[in-house]
Structures are given as structure tokens and as C-alpha cells.
Protein backbone atom coordinates (compact mmCIF):
# COMPACT_ATOMS: atom_id res chain seq x y z
CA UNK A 1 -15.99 -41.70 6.95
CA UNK A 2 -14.56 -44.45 8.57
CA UNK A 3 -11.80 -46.76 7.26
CA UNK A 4 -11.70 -50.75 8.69
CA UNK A 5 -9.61 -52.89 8.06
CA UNK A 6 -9.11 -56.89 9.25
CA UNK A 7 -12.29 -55.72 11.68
CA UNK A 8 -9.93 -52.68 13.75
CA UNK A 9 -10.67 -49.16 13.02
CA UNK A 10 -7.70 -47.37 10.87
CA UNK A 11 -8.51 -44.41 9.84
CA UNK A 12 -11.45 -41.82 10.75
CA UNK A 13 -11.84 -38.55 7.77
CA UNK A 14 -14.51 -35.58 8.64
CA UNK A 15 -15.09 -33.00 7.11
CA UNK A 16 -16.22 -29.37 8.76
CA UNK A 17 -18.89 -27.39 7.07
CA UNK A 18 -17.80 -24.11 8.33
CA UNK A 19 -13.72 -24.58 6.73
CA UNK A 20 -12.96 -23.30 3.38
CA UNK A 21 -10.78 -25.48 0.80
CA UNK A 22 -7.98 -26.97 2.19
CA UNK A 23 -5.21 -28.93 0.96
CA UNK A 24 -4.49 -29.52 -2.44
CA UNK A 25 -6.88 -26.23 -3.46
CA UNK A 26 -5.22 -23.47 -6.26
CA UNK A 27 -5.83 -19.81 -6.04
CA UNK A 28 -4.21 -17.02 -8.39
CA UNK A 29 -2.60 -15.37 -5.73
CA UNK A 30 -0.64 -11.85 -5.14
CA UNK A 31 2.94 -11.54 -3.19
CA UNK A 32 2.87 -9.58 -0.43
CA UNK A 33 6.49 -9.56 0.82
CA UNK A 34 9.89 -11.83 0.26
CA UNK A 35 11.66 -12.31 2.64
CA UNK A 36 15.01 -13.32 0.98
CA UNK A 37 17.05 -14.00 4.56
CA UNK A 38 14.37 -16.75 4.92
CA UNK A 39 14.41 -17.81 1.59
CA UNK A 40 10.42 -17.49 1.67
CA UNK A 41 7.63 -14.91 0.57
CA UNK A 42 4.18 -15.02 1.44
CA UNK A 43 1.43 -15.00 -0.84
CA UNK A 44 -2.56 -13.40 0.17
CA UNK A 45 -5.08 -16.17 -1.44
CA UNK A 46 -7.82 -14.79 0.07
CA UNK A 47 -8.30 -16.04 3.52
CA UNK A 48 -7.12 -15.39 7.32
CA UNK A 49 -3.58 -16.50 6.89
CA UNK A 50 -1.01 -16.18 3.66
CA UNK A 51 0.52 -19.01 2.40
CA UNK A 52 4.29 -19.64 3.28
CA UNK A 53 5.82 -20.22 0.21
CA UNK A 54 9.90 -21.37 0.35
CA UNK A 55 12.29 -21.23 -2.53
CA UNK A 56 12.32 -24.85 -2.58
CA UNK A 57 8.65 -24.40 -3.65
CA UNK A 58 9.19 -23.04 -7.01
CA UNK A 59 8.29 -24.72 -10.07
CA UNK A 60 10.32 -25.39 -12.94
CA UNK A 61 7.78 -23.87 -15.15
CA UNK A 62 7.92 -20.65 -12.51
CA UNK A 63 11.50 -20.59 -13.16
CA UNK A 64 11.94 -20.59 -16.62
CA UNK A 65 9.03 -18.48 -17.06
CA UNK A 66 10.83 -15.43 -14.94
CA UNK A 67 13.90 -16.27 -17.26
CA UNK A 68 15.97 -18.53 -14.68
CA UNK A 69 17.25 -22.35 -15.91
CA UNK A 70 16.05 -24.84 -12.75
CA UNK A 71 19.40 -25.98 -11.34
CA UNK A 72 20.07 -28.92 -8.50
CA UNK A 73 20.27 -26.16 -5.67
CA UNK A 74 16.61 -23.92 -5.06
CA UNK A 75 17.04 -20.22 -6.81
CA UNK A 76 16.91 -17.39 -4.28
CA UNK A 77 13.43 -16.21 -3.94
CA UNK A 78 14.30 -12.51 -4.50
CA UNK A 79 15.63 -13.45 -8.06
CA UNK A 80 12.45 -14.80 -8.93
CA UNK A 81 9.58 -13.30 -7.11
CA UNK A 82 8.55 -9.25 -5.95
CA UNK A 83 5.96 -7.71 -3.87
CA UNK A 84 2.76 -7.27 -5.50
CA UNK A 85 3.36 -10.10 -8.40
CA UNK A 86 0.25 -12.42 -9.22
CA UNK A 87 1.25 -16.24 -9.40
CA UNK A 88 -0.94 -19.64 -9.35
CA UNK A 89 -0.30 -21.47 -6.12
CA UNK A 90 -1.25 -24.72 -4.57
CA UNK A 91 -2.06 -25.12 -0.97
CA UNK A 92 0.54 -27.78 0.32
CA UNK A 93 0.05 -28.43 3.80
CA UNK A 94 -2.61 -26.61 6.63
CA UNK A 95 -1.44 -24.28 9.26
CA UNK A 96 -0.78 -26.23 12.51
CA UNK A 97 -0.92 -23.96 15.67
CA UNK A 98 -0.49 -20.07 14.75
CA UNK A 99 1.35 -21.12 11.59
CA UNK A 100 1.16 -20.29 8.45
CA UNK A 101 -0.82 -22.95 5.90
CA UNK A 102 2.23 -23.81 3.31
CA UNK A 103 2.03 -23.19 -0.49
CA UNK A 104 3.68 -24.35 -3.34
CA UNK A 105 3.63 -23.49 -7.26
CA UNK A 106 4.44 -27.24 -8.17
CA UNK A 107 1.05 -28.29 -8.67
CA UNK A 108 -0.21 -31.43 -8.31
CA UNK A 109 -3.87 -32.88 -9.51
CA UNK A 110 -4.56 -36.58 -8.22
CA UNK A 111 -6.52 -38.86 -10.29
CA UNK A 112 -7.66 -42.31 -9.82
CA UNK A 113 -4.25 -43.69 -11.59
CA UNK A 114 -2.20 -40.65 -11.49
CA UNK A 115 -0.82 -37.94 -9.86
CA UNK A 116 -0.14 -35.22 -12.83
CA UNK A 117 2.50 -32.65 -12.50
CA UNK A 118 1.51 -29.92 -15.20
CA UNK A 119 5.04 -27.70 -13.58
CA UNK A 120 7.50 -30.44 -12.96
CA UNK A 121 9.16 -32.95 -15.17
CA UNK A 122 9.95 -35.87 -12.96
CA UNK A 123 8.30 -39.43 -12.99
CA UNK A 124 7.58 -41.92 -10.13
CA UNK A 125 5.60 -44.55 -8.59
CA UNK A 126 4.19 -45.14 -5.63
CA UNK A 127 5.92 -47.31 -2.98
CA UNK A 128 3.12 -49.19 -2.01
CA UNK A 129 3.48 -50.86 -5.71
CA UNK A 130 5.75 -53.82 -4.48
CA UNK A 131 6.07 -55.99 -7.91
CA UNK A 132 9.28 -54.55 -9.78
CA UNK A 133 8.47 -55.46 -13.05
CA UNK A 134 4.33 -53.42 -12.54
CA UNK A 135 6.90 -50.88 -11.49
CA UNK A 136 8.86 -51.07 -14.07
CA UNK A 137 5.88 -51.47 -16.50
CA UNK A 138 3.85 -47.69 -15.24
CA UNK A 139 7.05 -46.14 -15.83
CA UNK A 140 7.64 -46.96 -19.12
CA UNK A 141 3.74 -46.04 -19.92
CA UNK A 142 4.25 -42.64 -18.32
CA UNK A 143 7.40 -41.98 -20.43
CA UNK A 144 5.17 -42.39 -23.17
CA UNK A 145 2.35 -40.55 -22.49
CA UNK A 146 3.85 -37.22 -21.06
CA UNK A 147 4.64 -34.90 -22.95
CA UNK A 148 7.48 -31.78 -22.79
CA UNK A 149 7.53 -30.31 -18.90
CA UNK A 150 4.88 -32.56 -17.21
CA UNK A 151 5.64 -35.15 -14.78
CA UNK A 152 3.76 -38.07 -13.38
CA UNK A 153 3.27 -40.27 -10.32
CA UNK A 154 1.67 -43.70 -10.74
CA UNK A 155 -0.54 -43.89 -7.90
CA UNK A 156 -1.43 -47.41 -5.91
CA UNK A 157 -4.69 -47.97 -8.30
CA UNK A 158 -2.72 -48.15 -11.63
CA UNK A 159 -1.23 -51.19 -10.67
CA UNK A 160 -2.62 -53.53 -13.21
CA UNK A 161 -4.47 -51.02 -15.01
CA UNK A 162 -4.51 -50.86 -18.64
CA UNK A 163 -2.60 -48.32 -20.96
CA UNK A 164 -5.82 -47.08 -22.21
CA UNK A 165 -7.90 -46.37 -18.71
CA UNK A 166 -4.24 -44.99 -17.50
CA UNK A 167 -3.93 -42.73 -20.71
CA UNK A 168 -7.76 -41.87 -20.29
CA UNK A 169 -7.33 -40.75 -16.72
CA UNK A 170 -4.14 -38.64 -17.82
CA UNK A 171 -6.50 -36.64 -20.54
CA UNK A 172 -9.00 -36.07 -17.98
CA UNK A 173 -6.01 -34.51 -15.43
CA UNK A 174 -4.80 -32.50 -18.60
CA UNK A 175 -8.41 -31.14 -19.55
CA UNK A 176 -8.72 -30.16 -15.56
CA UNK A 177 -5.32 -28.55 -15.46
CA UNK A 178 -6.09 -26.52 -18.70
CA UNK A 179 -9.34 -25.19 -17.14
CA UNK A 180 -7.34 -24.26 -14.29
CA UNK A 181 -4.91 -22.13 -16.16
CA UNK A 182 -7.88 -20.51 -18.29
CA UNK A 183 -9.30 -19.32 -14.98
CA UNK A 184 -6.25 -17.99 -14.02
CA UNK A 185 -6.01 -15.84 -17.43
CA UNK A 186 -9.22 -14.61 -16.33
CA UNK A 187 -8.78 -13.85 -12.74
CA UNK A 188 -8.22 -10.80 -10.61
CA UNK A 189 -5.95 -11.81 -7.50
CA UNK A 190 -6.49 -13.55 -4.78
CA UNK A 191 -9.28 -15.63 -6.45
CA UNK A 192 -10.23 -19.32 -6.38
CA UNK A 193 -9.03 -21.64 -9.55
CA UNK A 194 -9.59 -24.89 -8.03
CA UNK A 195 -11.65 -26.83 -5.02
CA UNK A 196 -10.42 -30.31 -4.54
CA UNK A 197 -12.92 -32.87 -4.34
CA UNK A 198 -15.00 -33.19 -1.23
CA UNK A 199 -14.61 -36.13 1.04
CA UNK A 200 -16.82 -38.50 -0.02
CA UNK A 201 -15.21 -38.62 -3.85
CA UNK A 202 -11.48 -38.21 -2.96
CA UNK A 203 -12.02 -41.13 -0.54
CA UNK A 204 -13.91 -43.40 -3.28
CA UNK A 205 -11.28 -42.11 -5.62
CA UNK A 206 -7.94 -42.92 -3.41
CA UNK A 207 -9.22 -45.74 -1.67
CA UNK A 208 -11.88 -47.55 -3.39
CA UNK A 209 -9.59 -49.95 -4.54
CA UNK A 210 -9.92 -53.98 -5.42
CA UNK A 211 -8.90 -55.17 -2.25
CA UNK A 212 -11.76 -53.15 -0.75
CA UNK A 213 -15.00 -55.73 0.31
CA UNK A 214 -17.64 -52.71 0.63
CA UNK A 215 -18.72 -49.39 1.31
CA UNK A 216 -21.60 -48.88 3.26
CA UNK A 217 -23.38 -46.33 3.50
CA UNK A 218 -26.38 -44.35 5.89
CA UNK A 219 -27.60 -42.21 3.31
CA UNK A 220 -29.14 -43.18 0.30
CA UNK A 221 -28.30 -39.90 -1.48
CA UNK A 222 -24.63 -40.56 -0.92
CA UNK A 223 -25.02 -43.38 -2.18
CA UNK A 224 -26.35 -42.55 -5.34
CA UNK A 225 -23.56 -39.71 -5.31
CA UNK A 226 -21.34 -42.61 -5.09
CA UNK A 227 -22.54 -44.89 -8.12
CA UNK A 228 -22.33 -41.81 -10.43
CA UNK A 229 -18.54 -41.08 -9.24
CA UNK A 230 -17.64 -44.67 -10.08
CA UNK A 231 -19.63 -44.41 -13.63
CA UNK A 232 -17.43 -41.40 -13.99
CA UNK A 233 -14.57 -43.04 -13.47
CA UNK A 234 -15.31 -45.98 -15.24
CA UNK A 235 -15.21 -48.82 -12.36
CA UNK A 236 -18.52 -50.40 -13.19
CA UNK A 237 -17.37 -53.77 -11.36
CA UNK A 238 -17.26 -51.89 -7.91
CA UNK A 239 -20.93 -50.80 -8.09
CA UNK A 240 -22.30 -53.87 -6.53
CA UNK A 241 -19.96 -53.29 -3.41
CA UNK A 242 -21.73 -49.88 -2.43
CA UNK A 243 -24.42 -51.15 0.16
CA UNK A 244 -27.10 -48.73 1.56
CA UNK A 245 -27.50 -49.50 6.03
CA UNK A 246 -30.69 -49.71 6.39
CA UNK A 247 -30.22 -50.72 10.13
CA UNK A 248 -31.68 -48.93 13.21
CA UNK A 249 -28.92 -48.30 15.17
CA UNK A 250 -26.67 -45.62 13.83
CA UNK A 251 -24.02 -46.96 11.54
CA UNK A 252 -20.96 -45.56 13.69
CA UNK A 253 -22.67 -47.33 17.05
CA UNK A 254 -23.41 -50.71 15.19
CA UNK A 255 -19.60 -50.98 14.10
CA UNK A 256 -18.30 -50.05 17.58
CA UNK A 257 -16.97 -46.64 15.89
CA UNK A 258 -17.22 -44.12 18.63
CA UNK A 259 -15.91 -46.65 20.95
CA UNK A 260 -12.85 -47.32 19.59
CA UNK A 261 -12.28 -43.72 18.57
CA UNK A 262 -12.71 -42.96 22.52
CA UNK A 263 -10.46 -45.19 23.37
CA UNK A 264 -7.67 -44.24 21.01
CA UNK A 265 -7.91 -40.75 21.62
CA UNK A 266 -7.30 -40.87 25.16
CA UNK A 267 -3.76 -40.33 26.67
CA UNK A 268 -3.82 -43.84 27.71
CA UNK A 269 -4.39 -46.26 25.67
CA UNK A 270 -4.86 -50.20 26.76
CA UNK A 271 -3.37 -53.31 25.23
CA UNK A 272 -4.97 -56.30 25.30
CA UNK A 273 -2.28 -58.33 26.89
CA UNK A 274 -2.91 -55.78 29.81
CA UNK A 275 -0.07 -53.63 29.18
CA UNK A 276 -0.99 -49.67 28.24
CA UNK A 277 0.29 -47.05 25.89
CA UNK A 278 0.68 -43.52 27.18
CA UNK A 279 0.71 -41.12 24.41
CA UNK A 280 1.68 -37.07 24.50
CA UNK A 281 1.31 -34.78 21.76
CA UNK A 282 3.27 -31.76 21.71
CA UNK A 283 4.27 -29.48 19.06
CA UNK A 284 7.49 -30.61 18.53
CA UNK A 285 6.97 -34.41 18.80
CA UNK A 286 5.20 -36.80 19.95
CA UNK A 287 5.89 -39.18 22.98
CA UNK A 288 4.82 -42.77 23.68
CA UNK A 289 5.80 -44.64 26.74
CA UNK A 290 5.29 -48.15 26.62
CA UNK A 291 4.09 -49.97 30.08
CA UNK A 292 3.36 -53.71 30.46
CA UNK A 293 0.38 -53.16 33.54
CA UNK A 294 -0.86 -55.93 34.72
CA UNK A 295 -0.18 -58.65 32.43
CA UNK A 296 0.08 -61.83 34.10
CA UNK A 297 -0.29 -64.12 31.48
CA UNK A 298 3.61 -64.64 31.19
CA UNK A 299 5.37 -66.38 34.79
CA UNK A 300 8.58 -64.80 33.29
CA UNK A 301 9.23 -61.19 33.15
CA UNK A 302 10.96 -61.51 30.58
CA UNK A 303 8.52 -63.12 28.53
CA UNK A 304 5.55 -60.22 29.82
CA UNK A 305 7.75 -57.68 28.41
CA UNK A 306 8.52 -58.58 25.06
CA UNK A 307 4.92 -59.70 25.05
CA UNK A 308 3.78 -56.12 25.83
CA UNK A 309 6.47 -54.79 23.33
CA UNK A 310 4.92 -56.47 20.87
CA UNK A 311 1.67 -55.55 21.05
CA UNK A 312 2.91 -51.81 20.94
CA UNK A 313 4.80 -52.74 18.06
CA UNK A 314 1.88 -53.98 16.46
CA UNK A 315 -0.75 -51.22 17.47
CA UNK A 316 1.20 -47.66 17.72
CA UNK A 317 1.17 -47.51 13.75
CA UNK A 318 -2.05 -47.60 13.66
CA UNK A 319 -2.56 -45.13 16.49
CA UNK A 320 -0.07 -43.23 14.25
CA UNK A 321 -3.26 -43.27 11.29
CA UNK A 322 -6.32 -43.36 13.23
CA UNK A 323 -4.86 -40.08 15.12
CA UNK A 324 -3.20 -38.49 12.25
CA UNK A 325 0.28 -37.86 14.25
CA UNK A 326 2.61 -36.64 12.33
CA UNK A 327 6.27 -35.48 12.02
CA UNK A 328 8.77 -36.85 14.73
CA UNK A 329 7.63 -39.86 16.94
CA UNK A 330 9.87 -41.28 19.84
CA UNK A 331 8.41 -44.08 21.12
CA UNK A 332 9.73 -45.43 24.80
CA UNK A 333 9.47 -49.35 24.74
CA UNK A 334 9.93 -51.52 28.19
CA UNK A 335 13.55 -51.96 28.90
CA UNK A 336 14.72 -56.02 26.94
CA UNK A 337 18.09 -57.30 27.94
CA UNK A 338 17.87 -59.66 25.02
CA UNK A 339 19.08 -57.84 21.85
CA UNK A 340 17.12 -60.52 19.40
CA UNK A 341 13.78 -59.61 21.38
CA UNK A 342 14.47 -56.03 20.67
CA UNK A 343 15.30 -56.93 17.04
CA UNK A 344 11.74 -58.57 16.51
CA UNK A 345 10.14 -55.70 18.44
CA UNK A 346 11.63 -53.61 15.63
CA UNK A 347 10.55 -56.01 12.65
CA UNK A 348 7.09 -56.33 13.59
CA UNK A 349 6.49 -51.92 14.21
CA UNK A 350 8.46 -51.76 10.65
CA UNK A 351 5.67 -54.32 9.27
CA UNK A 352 2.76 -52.62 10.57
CA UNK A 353 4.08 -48.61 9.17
CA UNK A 354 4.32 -50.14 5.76
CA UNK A 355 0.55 -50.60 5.99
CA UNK A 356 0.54 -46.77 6.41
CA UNK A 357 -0.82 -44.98 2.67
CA UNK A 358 1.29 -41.84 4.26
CA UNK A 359 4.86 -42.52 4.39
CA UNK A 360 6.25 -43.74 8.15
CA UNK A 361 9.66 -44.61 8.41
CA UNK A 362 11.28 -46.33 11.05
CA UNK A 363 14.53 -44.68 11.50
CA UNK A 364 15.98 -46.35 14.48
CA UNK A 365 16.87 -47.03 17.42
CA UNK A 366 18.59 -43.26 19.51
CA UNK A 367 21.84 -43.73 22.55
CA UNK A 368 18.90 -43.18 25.13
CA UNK A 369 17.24 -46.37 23.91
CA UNK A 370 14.23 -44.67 22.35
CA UNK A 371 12.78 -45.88 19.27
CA UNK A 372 12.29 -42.98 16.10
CA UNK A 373 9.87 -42.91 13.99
CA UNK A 374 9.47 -40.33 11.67
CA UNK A 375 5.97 -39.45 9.66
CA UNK A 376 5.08 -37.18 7.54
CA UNK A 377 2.70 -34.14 7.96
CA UNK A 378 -0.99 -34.14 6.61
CA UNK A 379 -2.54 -31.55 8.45
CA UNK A 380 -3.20 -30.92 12.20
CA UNK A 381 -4.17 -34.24 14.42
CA UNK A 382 -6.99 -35.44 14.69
CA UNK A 383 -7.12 -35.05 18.41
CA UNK A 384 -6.43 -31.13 18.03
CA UNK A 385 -9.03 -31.09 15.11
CA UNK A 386 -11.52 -32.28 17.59
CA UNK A 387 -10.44 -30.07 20.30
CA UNK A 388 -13.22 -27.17 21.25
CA UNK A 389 -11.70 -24.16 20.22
CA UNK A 390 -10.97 -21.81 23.20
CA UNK A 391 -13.89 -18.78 23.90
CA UNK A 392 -12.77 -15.40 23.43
């Protein structure tokens, strides 16, 4: 699935038929060892690799249900958890490299308007809900609907939604979550409680918002996949935006997909002043150096470099998203002498990360001159999801 907005590509989501669930699945699962030096134990669900599971992890529900009182500061893991004890955990975040995938027992179940929180009592709403008082509003609905030990998110969709579709979606979360926890009565460790949605309805789910013009689509049984999910979730309205391509050429080719893609996956990547981006992933962090090439638009070299600055400002966040880079970014822009040009370099990257749905921050500017950028983790990168593994 492919994600375009203002007619540039954004974001690109696959799925591979031969992985098991990934994020956001629960399994009963079975401690094999704590490690209390790390503050961590690891926990067999079944697959390759257990999950790494940190004290800061824990649940309040976890807590209180092995007879300790959550405090400000995480509880040491060997006060809570032993070898060999059965506990429902949520895959957090995928291994990257020969890492362990992360787990944690504070669930989470998205829906359309919420995120519910069946083991933490906290409230919050997203950040990309800019009007104060809508704000203000979805937090005084969720302090009315939850109820002793849950917590809840307001997620970008409820903005403007009314009380009774949010409380609706908040039953259907509960009734999910209670399923779960049946299962897990039931189950002999490591088992399987809960497989998130596949792609196609946690996209139309997170995404399929208002603001969206269409979805098109190449298959016709998709689509029809798709109309039911939205009758589900009671979005009638956004039926008549699902469009089937009937087209010959292949969807990806007619919308310049696997162009762009090949172009933004390469190490360098060109601006269209002229200028070029050269981007290196490592494990630790990722480096881009920005060049200005052979732009001779601008007689002053002045004026060609905060031109090319610019342009990197304007398309390294959404590198950032297309290539799913994560963690710490230092970006390397073309030496300004003029401290306002570097100051609207600045303005216009921190513009274009608040477009990102995963949180980017801009955190500054370091003594060497770099710019930081800080993102955070969803999973491997694209570009090493797409990499053939090695042969054996």
C-alpha cells in the first residue's frame, strides 16, 4: 500500500506472507530467565527469538496483581517476575539486527477513535489534534467513559467525533480485550491470544480519515474487503471514495510508484534544485550529508546554498517516512554564514516532521554544526526490510 500525499509518495507499507504476527500481537507467554542486573527477563512466545521485556515494561495491573503498589520509579524485575511464570504480553517493537523483538505487559488495542489501555490508568490525546478546546473536549469524554484501571488515548480520528461513535468504539475495544483475557484463562503457554489486523484494515482504520480524497484499489476483492471494514466501523460516507483501477498498466507503474521508491532508496538522493542528499544507515544512526551539485540557478553562492538547504529541509522528513528511519538522525547541511538563513533552514525541516503520524523531533542544532533529529522506532527500515537476506 502506498500513501500520497500533495502528488509525492510518503509512505510505502508491505506486508510478507512468510512473517508471523508482528507488532502489537499478545501471546500468554512463560519466563525463561530475569536477569535482575539488567533490569530485564525474557519471555518464550513461541517463535525464534524471546521477547525482551524491561522493568519499565510492567503494567500496573502486573504490579498490583503480584502484590506490589505502582510507584513513580519501575519495580525491580526480580520482585515481580520468576523463571517459569506464565504472563500475557504484547509485542512492542520488532527485533532490528540480531536483537531481541521487545515486549511489554501494558497492552494496548487501537481502534478507529481510541487507543484502550485495559493495564494502565493514564489518559491522553494525540498531538496531531492541534485545536485546544477538541483537546480539551476528548479528554473530558474519556474521563467519563473509563472506568477503574483503564486508560485511554484519543487517537487523530476522534477529533470531531461524537460521544456516542467514541463510546461505541470504546465497547467494541472492551469486548476485544475481554476475549483476549478469556483466551488467556484457557491457554497453555506460549500460545497466541491476539493477531493484529492485517494491512489492508489497520491502514483503512488509522488512516482512512476525512482529509483523505480516495483509495484506489487493483483488486476488486479488496475492495469489497474494504466496504465491509468501513460498514463495520460505521463510516458509511467514505464508501463512495473506495475506487476499483480498472487501468492496464499496473497501478504502482501508472502512479510513478516504483520510480520514486528507486530513487529514494538509493544512497544518493537528487534535489530538484540540482543539489543531492547522501544518506547512510548504520545501526547506531543515521547520516545525511547535504550537497548543493550543480545548481546554477542562483549567481550568488550564497543564495545556491540556502536554496539547496532548503530543499533538504523540505524533503529529508519525508525520506525519514517513506524509508522508515528511525532513532537518531544527524543531518550535515551546507556550511551558511548567515545565522537567519540557518534559522529558516531549521523552521521549514521542523514544519515538514510535524507532518510525520510517528513522532520526529527536531532537537537541535550539535557544537560540530550538525543538525539532530531524533525519531522514534517502528520496526527495521524499509531499506533493510527489502534487503535479500544473505545465503547460508
Amino acid at each position: 500500500m502506498a500513501i500520497i500525499e500533495d502528488g509525492e509518495l510518503v509512505e510505502v507499507h508491505f506486508e510478507h506472507p512468510a512473517r508471523g504476527p508482528g507488532v502489537g500481537a499478545i501471546y500468554r507467554g512463560r519466563v525463561q530467565t530475569v536477569l535482575p542486573g539488567m533490569g530485564a527477563a525474557f519471555v518464550d512466545v513461541g517463535g525464534d527469538k524471546a521477547l525482551f521485556l524491561s522493568e519499565q515494561e510492567l503494567s500496573e495491573a502486573l504490579l498490583r496483581a503480584r502484590g506490589v503498589e505502582p510507584g513513580k520509579d519501575p519495580i525491580p524485575i526480580g520482585k515481580v517476575l520468576r523463571a517459569g511464570d506464565a504472563l500475557t504480553i504484547q509485542v512492542r517493537r520488532e527485533g532490528i539486527g540480531k536483537k531481541n523483538p521487545q515486549g511489554t505487559t501494558k497492552i494496548s488495542l487501537p481502534g478507529r477513535y481510541w487507543v484502550y489501555l485495559p493495564t494502565q490508568g493514564r489518559l491522553g490525546v494525540s498531538r496531531r489534534v492541534e485545536d485546544p478546546a477538541e483537546a480539551q473536549r476528548l479528554r473530558g469524554i474519556a474521563r467519563e467513559l473509563r472506568r477503574e484501571g483503564e486508560g485511554l488515548i484519543a487517537r487523530t480520528a476522534a477529533s470531531g467525533a461524537s460521544r456516542d461513535d467514541l463510546a461505541r468504539d470504546l465497547e467494541y475495544l472492551r469486548a476485544q480485550w475481554k476475549e483476549i483475557e478469556h483466551q488467556a484463562q484457557r491457554a497453555d503457554p506460549p500460545a497466541l491470544l491476539h493477531r493484529p489486523p492485517d494491512l489492508v484494515r489497520s491502514i483503512i482504520r488509522d488512516r482512512f480519515l476525512d482529509g483523505v480524497s480516495s483509495v484506489l484499489v487493483d483488486d476488486e476483492a479488496v475492495k469489497e474487503e474494504i466496504l465491509g471494514y468501513l460498514d463495520e466501523l460505521r463510516l458509511p460516507h467514505l464508501r463512495r471514495r473506495v475506487r476499483l483501477y480498472r487501468g492496464t498498466v499496473p497501478l504502482f507503474l501508472r502512479f510513478d510508484i516504483e520510480r520514486e521508491l528507486r530513487e529514494v532508496l538509493g544512497r544518493k538522493i537528487p534535489l530538484r534544485g540540482g543539489g543531492f542528499l547522501v544518506v547512510d544507515e548504520t545501526e547506531a544512526l543515521t547520516a545525511i550529508d547535504v550537497n548543493t551539485g550543480s545548481d546554477v540557478r542562483h549567481r550568488r553562492q550564497s543564495s545556491a546554498i540556502l536554496n539547496t538547504n532548503l530543499e533538504a529541509a523540505r524533503a529529508i522528513p519525508r525520506i525519514l517516512r517513506l524509508r522508515k528511519i528511525s532513532g537518531i538522525i544527524l543531518v550535515d547541511l551546507v556550511d551558511m554564514d548567515n545565522a537567519a538563513d540557518l534559522q529558516r533552514v531549521l523552521e521549514a525541516l521542523q514544519v515538514e516532521l510535524r507532518k510525520d503520524r510517528v513522532p520526529a523531533d527536531l532537537i537541535g542544532v550539535t557544537k560540530l554544526g550538525l543538525v539532530e533529529i531524533t525519531r522514534r522506532r517502528e520496526g527495521e527500515s524499509l531499506l533493510a526490510a527489502l534487503e535479500e537476506p544473505d545465503e547460508v
